[in-house]
PDB file of N, CA and C in Angstrom:
ATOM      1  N   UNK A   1       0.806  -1.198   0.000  1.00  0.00           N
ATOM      2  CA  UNK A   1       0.000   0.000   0.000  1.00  0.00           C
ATOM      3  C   UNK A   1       0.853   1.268   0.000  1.00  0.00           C
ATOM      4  N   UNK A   2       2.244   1.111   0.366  1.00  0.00           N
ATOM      5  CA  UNK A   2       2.674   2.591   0.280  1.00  0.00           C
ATOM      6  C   UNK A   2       3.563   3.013  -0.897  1.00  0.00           C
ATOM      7  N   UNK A   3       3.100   1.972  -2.190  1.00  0.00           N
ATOM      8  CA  UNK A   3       3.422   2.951  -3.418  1.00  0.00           C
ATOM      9  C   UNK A   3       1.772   4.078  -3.890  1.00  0.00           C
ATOM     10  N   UNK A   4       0.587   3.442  -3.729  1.00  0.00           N
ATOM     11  CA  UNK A   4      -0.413   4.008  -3.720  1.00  0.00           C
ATOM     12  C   UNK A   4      -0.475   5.492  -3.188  1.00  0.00           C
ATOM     13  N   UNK A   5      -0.269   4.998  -1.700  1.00  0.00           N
ATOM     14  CA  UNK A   5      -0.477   6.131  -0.607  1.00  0.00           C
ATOM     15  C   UNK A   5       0.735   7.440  -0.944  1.00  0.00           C
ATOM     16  N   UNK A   6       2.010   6.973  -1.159  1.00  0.00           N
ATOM     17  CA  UNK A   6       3.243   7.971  -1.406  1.00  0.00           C
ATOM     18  C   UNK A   6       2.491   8.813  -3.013  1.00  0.00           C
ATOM     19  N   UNK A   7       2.018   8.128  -3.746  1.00  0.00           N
ATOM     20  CA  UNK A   7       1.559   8.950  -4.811  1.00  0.00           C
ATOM     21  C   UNK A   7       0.251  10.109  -4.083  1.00  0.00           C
ATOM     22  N   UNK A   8      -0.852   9.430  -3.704  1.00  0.00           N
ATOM     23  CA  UNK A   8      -1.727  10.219  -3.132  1.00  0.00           C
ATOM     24  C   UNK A   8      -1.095  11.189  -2.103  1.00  0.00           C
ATOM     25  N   UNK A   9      -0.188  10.817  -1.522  1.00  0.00           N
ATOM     26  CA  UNK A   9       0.329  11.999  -0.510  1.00  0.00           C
ATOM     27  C   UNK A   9       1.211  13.332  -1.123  1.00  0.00           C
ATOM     28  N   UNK A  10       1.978  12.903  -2.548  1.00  0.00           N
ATOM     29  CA  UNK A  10       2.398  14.123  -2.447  1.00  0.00           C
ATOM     30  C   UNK A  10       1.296  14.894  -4.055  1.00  0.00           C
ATOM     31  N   UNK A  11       0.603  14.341  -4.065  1.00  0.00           N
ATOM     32  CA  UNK A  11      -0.736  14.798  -5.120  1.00  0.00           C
ATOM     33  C   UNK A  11      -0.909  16.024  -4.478  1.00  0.00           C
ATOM     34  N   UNK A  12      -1.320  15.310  -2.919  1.00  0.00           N
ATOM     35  CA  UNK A  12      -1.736  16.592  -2.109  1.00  0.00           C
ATOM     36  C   UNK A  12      -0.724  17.367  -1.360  1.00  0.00           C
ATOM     37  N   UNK A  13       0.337  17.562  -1.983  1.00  0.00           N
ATOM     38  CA  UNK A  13       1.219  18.901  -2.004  1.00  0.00           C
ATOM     39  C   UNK A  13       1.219  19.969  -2.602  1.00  0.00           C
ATOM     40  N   UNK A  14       1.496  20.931  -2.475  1.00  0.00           N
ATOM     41  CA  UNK A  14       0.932  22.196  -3.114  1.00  0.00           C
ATOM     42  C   UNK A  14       2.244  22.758  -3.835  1.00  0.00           C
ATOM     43  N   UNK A  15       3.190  22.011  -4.299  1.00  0.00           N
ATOM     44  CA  UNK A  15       4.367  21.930  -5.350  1.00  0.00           C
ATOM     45  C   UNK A  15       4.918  20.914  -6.149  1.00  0.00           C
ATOM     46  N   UNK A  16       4.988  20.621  -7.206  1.00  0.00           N
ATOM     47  CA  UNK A  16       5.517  19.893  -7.792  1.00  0.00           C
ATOM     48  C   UNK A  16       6.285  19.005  -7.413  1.00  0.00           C
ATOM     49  N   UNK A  17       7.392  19.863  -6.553  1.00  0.00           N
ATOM     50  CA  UNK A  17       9.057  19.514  -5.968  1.00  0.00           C
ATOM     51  C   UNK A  17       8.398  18.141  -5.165  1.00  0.00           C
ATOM     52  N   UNK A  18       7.480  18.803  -4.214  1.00  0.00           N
ATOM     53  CA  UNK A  18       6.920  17.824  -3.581  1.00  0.00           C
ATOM     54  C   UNK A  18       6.487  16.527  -3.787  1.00  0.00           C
ATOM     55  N   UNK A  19       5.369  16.922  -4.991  1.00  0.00           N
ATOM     56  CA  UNK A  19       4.898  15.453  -5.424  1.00  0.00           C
ATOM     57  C   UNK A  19       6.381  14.927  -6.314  1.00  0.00           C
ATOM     58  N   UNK A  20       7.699  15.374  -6.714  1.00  0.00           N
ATOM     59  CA  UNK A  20       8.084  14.424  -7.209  1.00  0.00           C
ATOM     60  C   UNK A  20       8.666  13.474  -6.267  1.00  0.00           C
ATOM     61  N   UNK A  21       9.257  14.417  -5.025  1.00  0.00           N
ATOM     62  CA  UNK A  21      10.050  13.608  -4.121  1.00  0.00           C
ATOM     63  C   UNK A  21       8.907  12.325  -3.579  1.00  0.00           C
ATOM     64  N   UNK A  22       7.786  12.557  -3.471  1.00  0.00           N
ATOM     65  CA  UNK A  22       6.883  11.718  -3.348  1.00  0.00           C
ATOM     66  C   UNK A  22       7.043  10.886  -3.927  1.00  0.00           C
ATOM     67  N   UNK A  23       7.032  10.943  -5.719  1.00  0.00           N
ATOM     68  CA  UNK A  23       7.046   9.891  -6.613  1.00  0.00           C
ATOM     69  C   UNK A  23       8.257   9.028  -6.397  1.00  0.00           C
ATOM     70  N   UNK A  24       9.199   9.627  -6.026  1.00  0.00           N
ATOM     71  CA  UNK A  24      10.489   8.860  -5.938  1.00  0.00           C
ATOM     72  C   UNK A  24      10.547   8.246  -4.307  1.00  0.00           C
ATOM     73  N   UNK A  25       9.506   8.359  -3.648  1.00  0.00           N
ATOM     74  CA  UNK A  25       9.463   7.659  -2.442  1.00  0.00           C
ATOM     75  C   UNK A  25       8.364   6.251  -3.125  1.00  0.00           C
ATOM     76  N   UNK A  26       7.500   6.777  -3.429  1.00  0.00           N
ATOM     77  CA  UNK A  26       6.737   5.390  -4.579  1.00  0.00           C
ATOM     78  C   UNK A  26       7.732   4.902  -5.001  1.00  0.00           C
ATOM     79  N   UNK A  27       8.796   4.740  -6.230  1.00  0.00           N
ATOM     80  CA  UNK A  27       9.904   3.978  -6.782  1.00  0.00           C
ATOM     81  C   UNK A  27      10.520   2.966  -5.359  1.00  0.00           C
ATOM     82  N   UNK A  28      10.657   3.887  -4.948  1.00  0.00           N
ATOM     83  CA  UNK A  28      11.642   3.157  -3.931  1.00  0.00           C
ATOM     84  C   UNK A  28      10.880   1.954  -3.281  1.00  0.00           C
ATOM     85  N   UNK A  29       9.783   2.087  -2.895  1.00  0.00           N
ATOM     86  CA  UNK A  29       8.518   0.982  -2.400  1.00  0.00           C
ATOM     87  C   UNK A  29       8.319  -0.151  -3.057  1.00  0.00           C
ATOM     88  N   UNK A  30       8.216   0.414  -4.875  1.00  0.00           N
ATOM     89  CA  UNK A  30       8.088  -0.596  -5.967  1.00  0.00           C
ATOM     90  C   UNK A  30       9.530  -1.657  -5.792  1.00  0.00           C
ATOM     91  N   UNK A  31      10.203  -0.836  -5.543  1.00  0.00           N
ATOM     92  CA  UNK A  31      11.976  -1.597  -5.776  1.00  0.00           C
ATOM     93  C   UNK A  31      11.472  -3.308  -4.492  1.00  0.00           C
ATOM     94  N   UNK A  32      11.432  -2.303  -3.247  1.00  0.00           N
ATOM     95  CA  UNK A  32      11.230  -3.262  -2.666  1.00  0.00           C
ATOM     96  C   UNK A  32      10.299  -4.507  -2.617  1.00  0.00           C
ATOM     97  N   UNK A  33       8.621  -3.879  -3.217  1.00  0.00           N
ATOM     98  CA  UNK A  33       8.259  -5.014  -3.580  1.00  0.00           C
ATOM     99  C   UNK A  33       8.890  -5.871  -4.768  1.00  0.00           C
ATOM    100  N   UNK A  34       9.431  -5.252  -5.636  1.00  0.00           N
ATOM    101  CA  UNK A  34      10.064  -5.945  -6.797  1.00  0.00           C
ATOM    102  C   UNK A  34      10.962  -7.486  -5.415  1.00  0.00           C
ATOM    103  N   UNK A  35      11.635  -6.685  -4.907  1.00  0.00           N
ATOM    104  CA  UNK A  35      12.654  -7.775  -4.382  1.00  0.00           C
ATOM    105  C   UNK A  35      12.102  -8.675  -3.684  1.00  0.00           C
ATOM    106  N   UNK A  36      10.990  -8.301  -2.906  1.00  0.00           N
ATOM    107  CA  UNK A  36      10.092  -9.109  -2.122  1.00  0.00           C
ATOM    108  C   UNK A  36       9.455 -10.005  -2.852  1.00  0.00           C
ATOM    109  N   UNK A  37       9.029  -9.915  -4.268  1.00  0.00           N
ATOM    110  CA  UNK A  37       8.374 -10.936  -5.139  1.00  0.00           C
ATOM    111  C   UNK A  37       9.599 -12.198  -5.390  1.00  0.00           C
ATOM    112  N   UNK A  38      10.738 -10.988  -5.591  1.00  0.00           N
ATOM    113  CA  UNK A  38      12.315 -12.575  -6.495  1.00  0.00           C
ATOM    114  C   UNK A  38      11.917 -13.138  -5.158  1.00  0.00           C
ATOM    115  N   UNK A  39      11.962 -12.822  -3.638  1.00  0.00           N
ATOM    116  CA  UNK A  39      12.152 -13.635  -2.909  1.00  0.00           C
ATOM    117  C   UNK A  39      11.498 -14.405  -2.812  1.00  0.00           C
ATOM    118  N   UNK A  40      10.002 -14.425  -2.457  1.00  0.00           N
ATOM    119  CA  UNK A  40       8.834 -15.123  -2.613  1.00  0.00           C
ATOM    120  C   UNK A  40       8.897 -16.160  -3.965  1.00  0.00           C
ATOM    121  N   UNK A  41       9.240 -15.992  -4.521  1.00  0.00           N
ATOM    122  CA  UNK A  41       9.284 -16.807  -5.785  1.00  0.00           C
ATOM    123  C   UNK A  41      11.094 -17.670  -5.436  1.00  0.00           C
ATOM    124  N   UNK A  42      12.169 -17.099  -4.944  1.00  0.00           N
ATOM    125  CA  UNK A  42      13.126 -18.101  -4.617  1.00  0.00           C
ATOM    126  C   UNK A  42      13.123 -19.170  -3.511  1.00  0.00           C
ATOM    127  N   UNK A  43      11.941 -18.688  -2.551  1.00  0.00           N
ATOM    128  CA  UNK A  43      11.498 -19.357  -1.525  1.00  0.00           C
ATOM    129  C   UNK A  43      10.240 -20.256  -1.993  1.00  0.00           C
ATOM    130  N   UNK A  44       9.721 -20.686  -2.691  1.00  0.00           N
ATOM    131  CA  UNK A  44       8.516 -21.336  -3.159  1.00  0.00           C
ATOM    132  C   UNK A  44       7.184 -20.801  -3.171  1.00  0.00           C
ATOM    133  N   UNK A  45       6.982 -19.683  -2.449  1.00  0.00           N
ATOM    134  CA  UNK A  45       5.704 -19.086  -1.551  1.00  0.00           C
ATOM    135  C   UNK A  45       5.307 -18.613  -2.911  1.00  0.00           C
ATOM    136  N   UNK A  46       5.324 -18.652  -3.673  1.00  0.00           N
ATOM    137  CA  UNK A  46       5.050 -18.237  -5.624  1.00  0.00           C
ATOM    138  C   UNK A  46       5.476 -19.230  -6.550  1.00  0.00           C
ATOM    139  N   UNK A  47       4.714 -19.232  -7.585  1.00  0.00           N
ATOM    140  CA  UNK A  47       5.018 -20.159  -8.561  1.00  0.00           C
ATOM    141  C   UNK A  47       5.725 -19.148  -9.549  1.00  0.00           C
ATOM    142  N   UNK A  48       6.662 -19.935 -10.800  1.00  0.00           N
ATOM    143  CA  UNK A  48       6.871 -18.948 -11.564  1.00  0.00           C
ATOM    144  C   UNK A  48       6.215 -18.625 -11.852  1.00  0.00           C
ATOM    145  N   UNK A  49       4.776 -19.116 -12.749  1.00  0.00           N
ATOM    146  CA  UNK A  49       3.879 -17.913 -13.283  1.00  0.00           C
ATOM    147  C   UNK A  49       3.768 -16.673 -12.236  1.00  0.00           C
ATOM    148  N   UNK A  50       2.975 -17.220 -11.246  1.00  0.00           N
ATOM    149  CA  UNK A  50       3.204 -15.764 -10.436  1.00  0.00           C
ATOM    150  C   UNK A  50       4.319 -14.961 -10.392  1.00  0.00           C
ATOM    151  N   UNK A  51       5.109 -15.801 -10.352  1.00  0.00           N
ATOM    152  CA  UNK A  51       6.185 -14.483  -9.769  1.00  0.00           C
ATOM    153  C   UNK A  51       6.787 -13.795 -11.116  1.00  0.00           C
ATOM    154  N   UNK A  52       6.302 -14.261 -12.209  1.00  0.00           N
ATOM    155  CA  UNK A  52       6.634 -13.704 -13.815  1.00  0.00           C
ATOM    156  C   UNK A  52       5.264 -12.296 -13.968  1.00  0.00           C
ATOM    157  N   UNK A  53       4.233 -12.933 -13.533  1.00  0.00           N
ATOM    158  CA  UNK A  53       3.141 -11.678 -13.270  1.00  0.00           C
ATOM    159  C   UNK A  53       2.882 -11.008 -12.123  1.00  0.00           C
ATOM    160  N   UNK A  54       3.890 -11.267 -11.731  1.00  0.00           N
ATOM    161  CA  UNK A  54       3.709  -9.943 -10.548  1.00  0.00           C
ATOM    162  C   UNK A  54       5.036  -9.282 -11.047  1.00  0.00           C
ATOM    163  N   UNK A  55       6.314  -9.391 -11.593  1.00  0.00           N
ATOM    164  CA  UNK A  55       6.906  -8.980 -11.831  1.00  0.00           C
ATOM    165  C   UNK A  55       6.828  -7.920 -13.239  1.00  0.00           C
ATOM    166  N   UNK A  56       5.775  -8.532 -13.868  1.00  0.00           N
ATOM    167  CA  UNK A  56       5.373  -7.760 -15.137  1.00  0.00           C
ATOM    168  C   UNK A  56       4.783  -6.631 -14.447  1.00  0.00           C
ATOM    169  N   UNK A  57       3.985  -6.752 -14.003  1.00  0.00           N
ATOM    170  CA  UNK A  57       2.666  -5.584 -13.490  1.00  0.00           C
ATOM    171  C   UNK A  57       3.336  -4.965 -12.681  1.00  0.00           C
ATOM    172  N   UNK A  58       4.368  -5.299 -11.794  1.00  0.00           N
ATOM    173  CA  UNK A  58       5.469  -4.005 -10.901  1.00  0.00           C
ATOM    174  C   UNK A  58       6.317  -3.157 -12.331  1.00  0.00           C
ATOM    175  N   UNK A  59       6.349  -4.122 -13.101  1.00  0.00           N
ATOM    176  CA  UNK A  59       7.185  -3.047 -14.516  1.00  0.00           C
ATOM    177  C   UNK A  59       6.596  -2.432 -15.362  1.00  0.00           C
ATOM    178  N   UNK A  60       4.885  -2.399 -15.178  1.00  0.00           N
ATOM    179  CA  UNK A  60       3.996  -1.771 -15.904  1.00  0.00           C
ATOM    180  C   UNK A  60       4.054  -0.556 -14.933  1.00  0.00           C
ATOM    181  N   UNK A  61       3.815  -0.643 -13.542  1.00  0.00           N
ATOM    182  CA  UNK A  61       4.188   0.458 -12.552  1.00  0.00           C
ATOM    183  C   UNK A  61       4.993   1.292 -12.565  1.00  0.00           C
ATOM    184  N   UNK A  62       6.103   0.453 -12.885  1.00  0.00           N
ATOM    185  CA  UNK A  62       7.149   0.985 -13.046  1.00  0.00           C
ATOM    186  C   UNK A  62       7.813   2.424 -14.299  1.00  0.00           C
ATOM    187  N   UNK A  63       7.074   1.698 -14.805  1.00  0.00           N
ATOM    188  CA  UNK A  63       6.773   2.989 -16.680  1.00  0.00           C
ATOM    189  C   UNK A  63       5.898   3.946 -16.278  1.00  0.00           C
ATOM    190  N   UNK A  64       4.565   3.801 -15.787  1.00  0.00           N
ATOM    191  CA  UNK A  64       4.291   5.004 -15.130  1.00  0.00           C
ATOM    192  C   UNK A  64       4.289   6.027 -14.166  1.00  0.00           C
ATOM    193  N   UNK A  65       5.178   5.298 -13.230  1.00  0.00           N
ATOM    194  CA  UNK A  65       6.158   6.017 -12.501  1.00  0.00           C
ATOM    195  C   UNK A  65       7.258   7.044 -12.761  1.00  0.00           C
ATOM    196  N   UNK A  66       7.622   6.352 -13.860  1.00  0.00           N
ATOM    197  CA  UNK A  66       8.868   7.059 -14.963  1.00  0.00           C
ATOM    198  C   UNK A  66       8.101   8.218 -15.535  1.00  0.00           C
ATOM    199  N   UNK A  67       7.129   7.949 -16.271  1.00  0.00           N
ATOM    200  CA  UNK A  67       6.421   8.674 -16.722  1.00  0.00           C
ATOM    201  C   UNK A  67       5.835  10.696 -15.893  1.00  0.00           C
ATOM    202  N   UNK A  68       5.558   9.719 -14.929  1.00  0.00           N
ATOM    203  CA  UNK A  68       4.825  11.015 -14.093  1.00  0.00           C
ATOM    204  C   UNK A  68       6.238  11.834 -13.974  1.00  0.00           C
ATOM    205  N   UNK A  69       7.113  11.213 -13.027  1.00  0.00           N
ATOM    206  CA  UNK A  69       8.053  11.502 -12.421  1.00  0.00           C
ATOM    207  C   UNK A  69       8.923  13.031 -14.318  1.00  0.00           C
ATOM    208  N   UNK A  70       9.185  12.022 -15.298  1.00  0.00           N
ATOM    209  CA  UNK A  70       9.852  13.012 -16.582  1.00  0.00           C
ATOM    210  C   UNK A  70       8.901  13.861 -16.559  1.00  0.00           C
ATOM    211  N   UNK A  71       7.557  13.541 -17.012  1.00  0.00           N
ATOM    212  CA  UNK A  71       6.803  14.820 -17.157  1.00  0.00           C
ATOM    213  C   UNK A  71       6.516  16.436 -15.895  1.00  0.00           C
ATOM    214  N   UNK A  72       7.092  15.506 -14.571  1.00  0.00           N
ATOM    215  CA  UNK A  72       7.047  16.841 -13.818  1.00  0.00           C
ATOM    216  C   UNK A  72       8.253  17.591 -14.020  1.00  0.00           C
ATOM    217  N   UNK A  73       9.504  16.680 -14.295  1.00  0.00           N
ATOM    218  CA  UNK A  73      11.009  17.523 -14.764  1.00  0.00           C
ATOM    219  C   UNK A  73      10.796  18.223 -15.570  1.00  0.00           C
ATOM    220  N   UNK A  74       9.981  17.801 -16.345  1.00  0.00           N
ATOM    221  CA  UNK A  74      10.190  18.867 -17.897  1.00  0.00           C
ATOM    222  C   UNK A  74       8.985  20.197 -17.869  1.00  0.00           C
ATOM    223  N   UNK A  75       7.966  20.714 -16.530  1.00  0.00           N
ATOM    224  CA  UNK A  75       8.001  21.645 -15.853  1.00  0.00           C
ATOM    225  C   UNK A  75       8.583  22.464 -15.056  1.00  0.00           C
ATOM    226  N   UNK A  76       9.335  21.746 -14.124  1.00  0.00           N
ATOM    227  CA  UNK A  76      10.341  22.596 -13.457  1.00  0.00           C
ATOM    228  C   UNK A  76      11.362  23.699 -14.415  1.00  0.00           C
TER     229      UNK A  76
END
């Protein structure tokens, strides 16, 4: 929940600067679930399929993360 919440929190900042450092507190969340999935999946607690689609859909996240994050640079 706290790549969700880090986006909604700095939405509701009243600067850009803000919501990006936000966005880049989201990245950092994604990273970790990213690692938390290899693990879950090196530990058995996931099958590969799962752990191939959860890893996709953290890298679909992941692009629009990128996304938000360039398009606020190229305001500043």
């Amino acid at each position: 929940m706290a790549i969700p919440s880090n986006i909604a929190e700095g939405k509701g900042r009243c600067s850009d600067k803000d919501f990006r450092r936000f966005l880049f507190q989201a990245r950092g969340s994604l990273l970790e679930l990213e690692t938390q999935i290899l693990l879950a999946g090196k530990l058995q607690y996931l099958s590969e399929a799962q752990s191939r689609k959860l890893q996709s859909l953290a890298a679909q996240v992941a692009r629009g993360l990128a996304g938000l994050i360039n398009a606020l640079a190229s305001v500043a």
